[in-house]
N, C-alpha and C. Protein backbone atom coordinates (compact mmCIF):
# COMPACT_ATOMS: atom_id res chain seq x y z
N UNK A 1 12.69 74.75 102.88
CA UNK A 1 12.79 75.94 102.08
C UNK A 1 12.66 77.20 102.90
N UNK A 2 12.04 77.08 103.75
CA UNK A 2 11.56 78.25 104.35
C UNK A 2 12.83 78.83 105.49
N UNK A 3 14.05 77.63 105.47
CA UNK A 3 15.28 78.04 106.00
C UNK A 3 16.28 79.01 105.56
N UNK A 4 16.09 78.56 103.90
CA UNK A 4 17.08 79.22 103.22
C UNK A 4 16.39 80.45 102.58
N UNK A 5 15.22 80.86 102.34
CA UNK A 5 14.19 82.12 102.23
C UNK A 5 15.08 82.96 104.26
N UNK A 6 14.83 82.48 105.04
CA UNK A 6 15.46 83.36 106.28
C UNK A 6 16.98 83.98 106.38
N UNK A 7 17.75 82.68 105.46
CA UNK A 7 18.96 83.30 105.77
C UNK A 7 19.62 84.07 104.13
N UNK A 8 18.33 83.93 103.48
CA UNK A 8 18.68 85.22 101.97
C UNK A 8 18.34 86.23 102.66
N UNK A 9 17.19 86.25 103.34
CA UNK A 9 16.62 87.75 103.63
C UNK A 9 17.60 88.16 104.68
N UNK A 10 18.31 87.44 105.56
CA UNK A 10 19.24 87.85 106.83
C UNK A 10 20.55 88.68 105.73
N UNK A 11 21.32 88.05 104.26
CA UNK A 11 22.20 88.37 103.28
C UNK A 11 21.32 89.58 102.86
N UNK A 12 20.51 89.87 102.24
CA UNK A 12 19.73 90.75 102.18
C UNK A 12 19.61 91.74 103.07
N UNK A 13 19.44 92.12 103.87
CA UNK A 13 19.78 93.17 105.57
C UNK A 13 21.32 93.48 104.64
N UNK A 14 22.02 92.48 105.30
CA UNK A 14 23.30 92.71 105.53
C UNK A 14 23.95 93.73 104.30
N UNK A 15 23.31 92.57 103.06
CA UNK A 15 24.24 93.71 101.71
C UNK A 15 23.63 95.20 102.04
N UNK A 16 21.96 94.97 102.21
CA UNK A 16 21.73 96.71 102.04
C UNK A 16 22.72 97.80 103.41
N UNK A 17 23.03 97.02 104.13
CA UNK A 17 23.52 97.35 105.13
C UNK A 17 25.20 98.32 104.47
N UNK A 18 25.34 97.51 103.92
CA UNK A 18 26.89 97.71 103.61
C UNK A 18 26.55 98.62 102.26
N UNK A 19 25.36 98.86 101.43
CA UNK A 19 25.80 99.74 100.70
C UNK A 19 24.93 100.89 101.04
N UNK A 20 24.43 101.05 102.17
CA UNK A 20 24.50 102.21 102.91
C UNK A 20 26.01 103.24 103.56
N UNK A 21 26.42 102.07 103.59
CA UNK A 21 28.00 102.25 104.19
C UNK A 21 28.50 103.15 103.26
N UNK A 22 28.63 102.31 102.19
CA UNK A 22 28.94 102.81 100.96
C UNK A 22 28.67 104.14 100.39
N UNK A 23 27.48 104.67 100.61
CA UNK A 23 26.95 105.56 99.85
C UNK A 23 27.00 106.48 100.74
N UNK A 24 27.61 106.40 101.92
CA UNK A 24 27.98 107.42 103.21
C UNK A 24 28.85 108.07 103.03
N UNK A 25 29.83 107.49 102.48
CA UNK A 25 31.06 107.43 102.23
C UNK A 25 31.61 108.48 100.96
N UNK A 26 32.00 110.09 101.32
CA UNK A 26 31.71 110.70 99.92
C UNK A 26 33.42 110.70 99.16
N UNK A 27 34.00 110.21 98.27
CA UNK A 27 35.01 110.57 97.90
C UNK A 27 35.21 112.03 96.93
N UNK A 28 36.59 112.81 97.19
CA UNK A 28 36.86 113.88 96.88
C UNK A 28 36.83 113.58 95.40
N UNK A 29 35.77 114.64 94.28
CA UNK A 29 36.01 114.27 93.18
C UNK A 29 37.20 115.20 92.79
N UNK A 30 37.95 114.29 91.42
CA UNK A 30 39.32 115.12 91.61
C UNK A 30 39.29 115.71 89.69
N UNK A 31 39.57 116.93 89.40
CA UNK A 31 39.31 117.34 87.96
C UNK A 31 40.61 116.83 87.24
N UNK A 32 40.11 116.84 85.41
CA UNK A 32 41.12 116.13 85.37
C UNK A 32 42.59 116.84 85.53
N UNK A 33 42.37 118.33 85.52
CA UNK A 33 43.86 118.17 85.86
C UNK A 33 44.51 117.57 86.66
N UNK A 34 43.92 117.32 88.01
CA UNK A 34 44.65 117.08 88.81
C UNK A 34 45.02 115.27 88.71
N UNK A 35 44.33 114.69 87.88
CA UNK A 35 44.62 113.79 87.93
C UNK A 35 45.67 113.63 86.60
N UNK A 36 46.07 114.05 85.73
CA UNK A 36 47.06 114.44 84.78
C UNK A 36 48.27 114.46 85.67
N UNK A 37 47.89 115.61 86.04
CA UNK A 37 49.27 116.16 87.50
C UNK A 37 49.64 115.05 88.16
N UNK A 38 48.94 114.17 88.83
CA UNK A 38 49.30 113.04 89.40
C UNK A 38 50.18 112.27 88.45
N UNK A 39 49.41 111.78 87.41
CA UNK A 39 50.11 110.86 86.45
C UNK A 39 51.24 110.75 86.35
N UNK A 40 51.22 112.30 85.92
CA UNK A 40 52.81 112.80 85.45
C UNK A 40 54.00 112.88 86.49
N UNK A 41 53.56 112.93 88.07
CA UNK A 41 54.79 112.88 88.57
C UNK A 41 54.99 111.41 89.29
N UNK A 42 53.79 110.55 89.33
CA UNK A 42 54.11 109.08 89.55
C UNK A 42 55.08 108.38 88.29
N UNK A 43 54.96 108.91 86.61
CA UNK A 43 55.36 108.78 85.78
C UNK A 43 57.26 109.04 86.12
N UNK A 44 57.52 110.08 86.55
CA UNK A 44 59.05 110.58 86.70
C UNK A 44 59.51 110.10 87.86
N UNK A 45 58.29 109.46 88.96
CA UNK A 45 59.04 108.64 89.83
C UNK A 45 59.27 107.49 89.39
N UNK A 46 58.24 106.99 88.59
CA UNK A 46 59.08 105.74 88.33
C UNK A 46 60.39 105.90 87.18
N UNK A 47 60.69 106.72 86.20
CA UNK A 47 61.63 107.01 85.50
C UNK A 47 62.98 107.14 86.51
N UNK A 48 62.64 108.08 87.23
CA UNK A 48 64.04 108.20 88.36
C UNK A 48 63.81 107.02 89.32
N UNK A 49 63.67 106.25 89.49
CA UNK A 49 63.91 104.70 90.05
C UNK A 49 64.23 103.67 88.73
N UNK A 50 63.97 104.09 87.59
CA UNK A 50 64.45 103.33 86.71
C UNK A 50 66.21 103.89 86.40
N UNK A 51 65.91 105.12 86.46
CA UNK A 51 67.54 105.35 86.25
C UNK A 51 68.28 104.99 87.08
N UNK A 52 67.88 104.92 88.86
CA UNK A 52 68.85 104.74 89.98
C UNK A 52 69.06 103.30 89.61
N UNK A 53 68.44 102.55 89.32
CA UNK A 53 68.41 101.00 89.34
C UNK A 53 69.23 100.56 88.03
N UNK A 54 69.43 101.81 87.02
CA UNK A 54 70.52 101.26 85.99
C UNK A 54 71.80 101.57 86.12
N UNK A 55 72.00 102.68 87.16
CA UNK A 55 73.01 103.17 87.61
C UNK A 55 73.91 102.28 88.58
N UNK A 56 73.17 101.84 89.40
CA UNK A 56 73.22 100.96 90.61
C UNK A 56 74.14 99.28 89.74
N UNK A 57 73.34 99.05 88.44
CA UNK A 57 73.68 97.59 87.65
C UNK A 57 74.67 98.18 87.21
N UNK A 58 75.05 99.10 86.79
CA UNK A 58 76.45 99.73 86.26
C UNK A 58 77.47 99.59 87.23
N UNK A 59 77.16 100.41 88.17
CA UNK A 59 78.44 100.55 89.13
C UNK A 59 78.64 98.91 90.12
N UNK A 60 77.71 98.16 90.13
CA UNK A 60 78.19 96.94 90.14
C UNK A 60 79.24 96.14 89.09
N UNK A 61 78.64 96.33 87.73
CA UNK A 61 79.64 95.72 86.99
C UNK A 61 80.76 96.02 86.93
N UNK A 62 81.23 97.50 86.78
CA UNK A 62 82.17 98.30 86.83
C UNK A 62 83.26 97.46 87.99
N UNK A 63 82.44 97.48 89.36
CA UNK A 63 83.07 96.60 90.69
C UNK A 63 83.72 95.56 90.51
N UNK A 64 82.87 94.69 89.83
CA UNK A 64 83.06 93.37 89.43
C UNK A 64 84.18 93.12 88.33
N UNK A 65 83.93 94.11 87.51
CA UNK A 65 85.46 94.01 86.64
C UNK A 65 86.47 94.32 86.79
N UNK A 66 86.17 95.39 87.78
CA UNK A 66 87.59 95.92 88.49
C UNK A 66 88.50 95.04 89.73
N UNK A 67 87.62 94.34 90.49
CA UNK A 67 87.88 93.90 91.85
C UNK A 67 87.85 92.23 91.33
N UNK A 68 87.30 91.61 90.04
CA UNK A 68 86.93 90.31 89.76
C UNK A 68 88.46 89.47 90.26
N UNK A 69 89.56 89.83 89.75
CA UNK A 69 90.28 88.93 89.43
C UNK A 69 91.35 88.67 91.55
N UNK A 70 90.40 89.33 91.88
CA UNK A 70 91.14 89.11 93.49
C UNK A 70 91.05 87.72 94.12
N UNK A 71 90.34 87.13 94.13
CA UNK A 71 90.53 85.88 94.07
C UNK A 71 91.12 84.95 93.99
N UNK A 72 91.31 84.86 92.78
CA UNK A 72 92.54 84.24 91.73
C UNK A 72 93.84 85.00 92.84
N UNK A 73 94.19 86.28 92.72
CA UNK A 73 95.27 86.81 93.17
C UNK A 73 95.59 86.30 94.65
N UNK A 74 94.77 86.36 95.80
CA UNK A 74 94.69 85.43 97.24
C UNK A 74 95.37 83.93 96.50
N UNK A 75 95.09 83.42 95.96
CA UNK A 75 94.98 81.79 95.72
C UNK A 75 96.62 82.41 95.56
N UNK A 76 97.18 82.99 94.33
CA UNK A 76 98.38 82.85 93.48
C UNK A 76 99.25 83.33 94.70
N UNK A 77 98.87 84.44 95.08
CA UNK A 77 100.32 84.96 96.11
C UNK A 77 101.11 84.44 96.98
N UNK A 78 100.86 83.33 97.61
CA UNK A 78 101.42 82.64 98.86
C UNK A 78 102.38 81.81 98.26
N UNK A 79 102.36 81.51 96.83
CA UNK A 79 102.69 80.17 95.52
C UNK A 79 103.98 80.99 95.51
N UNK A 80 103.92 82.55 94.96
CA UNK A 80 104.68 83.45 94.63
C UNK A 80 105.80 84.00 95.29
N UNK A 81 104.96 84.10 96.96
CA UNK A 81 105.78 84.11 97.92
C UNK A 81 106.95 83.27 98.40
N UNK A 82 106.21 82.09 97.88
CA UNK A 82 107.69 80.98 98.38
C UNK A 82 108.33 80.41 97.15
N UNK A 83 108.18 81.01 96.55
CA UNK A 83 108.60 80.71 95.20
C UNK A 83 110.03 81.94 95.08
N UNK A 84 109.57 83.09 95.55
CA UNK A 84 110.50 84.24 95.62
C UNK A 84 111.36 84.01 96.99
N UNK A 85 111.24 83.66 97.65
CA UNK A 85 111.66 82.90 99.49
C UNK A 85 113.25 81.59 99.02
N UNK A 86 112.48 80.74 98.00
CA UNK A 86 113.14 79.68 97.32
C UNK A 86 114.44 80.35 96.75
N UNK A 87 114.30 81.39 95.86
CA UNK A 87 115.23 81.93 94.82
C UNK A 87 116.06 82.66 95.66
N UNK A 88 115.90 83.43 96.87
CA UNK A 88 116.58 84.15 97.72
C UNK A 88 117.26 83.70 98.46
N UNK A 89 117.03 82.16 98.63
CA UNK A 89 118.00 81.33 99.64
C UNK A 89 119.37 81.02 99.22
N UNK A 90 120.06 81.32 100.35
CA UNK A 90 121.80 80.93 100.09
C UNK A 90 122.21 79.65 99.14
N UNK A 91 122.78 79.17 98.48
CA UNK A 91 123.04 78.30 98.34
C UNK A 91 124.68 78.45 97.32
N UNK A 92 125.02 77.71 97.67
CA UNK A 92 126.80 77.25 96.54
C UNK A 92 127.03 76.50 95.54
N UNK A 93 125.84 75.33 95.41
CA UNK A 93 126.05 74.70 94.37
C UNK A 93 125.45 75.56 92.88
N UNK A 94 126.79 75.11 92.05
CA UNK A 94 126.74 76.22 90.51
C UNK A 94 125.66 75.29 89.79
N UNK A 95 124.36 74.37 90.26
CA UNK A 95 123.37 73.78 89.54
C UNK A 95 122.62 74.40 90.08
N UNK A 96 122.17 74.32 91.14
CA UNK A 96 120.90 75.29 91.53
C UNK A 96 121.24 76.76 91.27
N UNK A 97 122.45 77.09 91.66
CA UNK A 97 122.23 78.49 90.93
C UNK A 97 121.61 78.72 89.25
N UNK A 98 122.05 78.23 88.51
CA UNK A 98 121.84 78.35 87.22
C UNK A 98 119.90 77.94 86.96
N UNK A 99 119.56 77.16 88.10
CA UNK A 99 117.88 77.24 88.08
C UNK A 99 117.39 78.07 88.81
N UNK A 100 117.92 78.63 89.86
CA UNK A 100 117.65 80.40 90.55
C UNK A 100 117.77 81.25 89.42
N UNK A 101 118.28 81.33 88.52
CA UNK A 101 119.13 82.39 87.74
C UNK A 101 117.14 82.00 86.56
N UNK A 102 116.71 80.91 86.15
CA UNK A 102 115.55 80.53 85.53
C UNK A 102 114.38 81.33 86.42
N UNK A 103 114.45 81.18 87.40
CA UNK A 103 113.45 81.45 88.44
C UNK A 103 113.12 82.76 89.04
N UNK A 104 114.13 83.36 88.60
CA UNK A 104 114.39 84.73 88.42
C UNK A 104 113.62 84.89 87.55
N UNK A 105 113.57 84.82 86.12
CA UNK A 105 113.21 85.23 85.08
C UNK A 105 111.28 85.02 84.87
N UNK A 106 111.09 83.40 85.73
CA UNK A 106 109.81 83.58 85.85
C UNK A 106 109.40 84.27 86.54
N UNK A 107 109.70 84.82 87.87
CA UNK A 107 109.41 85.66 89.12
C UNK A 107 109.42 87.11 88.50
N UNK A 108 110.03 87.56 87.48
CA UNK A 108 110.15 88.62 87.02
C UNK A 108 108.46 88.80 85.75
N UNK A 109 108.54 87.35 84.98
CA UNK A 109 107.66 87.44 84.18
C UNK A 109 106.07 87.53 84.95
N UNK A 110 106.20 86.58 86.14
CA UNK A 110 105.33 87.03 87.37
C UNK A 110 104.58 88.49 87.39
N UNK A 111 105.71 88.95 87.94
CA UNK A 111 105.36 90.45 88.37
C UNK A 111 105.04 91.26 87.44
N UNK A 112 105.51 91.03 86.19
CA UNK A 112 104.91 92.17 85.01
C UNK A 112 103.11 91.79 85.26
N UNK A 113 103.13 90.36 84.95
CA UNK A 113 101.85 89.76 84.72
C UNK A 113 100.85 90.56 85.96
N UNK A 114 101.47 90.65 87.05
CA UNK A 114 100.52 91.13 87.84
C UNK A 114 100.38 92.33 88.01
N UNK A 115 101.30 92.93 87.66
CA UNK A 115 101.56 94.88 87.30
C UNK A 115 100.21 95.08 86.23
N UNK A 116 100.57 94.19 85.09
CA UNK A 116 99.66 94.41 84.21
C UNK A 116 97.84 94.66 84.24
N UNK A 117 97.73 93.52 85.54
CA UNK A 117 96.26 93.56 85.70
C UNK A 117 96.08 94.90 86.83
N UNK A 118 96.73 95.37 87.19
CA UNK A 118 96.90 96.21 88.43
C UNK A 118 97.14 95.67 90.04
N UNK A 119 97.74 94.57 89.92
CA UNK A 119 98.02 93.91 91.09
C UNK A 119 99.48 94.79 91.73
N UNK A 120 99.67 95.15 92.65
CA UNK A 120 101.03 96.02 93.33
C UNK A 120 101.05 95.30 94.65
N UNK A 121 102.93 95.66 94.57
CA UNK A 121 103.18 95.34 95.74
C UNK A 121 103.22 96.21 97.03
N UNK A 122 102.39 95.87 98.02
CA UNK A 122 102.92 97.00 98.67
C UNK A 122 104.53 97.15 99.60
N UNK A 123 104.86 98.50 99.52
CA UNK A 123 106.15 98.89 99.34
C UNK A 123 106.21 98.72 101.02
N UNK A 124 106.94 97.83 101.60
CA UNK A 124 107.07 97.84 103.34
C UNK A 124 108.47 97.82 103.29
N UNK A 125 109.17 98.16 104.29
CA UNK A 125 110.81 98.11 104.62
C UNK A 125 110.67 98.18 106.43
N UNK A 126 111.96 97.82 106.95
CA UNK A 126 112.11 98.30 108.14
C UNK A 126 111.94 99.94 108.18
N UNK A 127 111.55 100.22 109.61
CA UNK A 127 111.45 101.70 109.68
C UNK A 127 110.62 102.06 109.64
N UNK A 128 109.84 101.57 108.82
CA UNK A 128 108.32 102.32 108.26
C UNK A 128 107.33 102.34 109.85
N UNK A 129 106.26 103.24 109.65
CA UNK A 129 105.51 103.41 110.45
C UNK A 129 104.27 102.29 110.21
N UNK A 130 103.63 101.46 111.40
CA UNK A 130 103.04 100.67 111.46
C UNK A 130 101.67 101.35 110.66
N UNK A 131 100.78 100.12 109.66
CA UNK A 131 99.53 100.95 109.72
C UNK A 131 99.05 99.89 109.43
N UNK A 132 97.69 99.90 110.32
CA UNK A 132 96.67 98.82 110.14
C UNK A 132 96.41 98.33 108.71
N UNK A 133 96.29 99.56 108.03
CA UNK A 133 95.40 99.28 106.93
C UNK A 133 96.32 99.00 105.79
N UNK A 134 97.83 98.70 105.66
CA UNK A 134 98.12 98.01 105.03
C UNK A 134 99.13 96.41 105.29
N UNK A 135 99.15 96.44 107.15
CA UNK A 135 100.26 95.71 107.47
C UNK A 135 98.95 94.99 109.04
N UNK A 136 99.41 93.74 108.86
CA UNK A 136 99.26 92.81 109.75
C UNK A 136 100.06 92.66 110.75
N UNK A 137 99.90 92.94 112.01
CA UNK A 137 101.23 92.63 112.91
C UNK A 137 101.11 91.33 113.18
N UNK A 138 102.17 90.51 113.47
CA UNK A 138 102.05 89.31 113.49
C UNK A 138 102.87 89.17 115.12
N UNK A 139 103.84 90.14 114.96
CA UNK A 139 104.01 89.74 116.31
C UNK A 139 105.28 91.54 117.11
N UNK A 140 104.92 91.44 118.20
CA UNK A 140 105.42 92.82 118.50
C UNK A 140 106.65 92.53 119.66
N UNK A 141 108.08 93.09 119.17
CA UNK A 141 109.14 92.70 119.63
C UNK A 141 109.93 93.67 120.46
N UNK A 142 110.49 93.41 121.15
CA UNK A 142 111.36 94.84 121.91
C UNK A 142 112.79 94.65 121.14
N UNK A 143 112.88 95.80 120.64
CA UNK A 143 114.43 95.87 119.85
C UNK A 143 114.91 97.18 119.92
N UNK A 144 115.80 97.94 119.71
CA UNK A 144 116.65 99.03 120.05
C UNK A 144 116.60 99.45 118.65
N UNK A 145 116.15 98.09 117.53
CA UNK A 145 116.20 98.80 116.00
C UNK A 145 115.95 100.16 115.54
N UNK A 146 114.79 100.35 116.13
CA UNK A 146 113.81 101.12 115.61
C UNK A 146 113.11 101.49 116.67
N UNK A 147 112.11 102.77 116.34
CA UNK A 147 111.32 103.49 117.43
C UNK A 147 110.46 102.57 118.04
N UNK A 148 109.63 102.60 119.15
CA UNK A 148 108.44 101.73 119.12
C UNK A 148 107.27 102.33 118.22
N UNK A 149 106.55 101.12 117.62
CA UNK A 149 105.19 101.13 116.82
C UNK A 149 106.04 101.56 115.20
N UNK A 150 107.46 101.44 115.20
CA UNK A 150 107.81 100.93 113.46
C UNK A 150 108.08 99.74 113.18
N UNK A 151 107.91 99.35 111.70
CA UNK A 151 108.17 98.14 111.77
C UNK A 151 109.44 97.58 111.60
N UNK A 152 109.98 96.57 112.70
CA UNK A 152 110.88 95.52 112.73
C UNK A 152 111.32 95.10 111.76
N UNK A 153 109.90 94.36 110.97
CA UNK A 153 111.04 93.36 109.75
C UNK A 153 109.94 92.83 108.74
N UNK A 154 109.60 92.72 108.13
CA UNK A 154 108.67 92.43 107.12
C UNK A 154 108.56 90.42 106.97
N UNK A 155 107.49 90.04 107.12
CA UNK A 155 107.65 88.54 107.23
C UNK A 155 106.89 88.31 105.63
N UNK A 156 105.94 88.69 105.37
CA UNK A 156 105.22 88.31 104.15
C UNK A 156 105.08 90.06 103.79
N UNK A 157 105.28 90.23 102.12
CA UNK A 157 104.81 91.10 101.23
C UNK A 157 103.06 91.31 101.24
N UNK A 158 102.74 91.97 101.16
CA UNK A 158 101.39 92.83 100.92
C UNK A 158 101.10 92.72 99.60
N UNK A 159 99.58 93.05 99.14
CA UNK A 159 99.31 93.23 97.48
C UNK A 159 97.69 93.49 97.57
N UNK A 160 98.10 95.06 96.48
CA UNK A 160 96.72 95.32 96.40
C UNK A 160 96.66 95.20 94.98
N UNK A 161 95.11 95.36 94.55
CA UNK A 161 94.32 95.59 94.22
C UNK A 161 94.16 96.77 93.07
N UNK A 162 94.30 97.51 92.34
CA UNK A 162 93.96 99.02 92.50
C UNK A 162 94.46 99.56 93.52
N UNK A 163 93.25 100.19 94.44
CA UNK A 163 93.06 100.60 95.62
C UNK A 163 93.13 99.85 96.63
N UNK A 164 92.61 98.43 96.58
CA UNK A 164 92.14 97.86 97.38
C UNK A 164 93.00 96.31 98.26
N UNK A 165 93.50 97.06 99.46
CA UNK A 165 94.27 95.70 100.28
C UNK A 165 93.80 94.09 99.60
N UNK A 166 94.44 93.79 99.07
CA UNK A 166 93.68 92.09 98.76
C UNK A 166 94.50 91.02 99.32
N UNK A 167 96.01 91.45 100.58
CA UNK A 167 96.77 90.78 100.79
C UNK A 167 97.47 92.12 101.93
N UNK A 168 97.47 91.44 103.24
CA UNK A 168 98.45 92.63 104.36
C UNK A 168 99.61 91.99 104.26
N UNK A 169 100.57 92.86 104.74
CA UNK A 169 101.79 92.53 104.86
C UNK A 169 102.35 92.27 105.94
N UNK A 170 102.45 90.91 106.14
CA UNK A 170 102.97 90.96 107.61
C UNK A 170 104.13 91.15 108.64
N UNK A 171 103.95 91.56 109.05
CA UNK A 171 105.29 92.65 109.92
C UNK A 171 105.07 91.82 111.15
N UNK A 172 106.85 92.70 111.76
CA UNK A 172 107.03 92.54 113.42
C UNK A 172 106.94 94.06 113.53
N UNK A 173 106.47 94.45 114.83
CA UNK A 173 106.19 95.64 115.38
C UNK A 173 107.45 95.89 116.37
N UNK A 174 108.11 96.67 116.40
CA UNK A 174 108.77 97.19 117.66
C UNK A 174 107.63 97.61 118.68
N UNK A 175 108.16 97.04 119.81
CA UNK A 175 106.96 97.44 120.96
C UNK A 175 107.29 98.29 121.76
């Protein structure tokens, strides 16, 4: 017994120790205005972090509904591409023409469909001036066609988005 009587009284030291500490220690008393005052503008910070943070879930969704269906559009275009590649090819026999002449009509019903959601083509031709940001060079040729750095010849159609490239167009570059 007389162990644990030494090491209460040693806890004993120690606490009075620490609320000496304590009582050293003077904090600023604060009136209540000032603590009102506080309230109130921790209050409007958190209000204006509540608004940035509903603003923020907005202009995401907004994104998301606008930009959602790009996806889908990557997957469909390449389908479209050789589908329009198919219908453009030479041919003489009066049977496949008359299913070009069908294929037409879906390729046409196509493109409304994608006009509609805001899918566009972008507009490339020979001549045009190269630009990163809507054309892929695929490969850069020496030709007398055209200036150097226009484009040669268009290999694949482009397609945006709205605004937004969701498909380059790939070109030859005069070099």
């Amino acid at each position: 017994m007389a162990k644990k009587d030494k090491v209460d009284d040693k806890q004993t030291v120690v606490e009075e120790k620490e609320i000496e500490t304590v009582k050293e220690v003077e904090l600023p008393i604060k009136d209540d205005k000032q603590i009102i005052e506080e309230l109130k503008n921790e209050i409007l910070m958190m209000k204006a972090n509540e608004q940035n943070v509903a603003k923020m879930f907005k202009s995401e969704i907004a994104s998301s509904k606008k930009f959602g269906s790009a996806d889908l559009a990557r997957d469909l275009i390449p389908v479209i591409d050789m589908l329009k590649a198919v219908v453009n090819s030479p041919t003489s026999s009066p049977e496949v023409q008359n299913y070009l002449i069908g294929f037409n009509m879906l390729i046409s019903q196509i493109d409304q469909a994608l006009a509609s959601n805001k899918i566009t083509l972008i507009q490339t031709k020979q001549g045009d001036d190269f630009d990163m940001y809507l054309h892929q060079a695929i490969e850069i040729v020496e030709t007398d066609k055209v200036a150097s750095g226009k484009i040669v010849e268009v290999v694949a159609n482009g397609y945006k988005l709205h605004d937004r490239v969701i498909k380059h167009a790939n070109v030859r570059v005069a070099k």
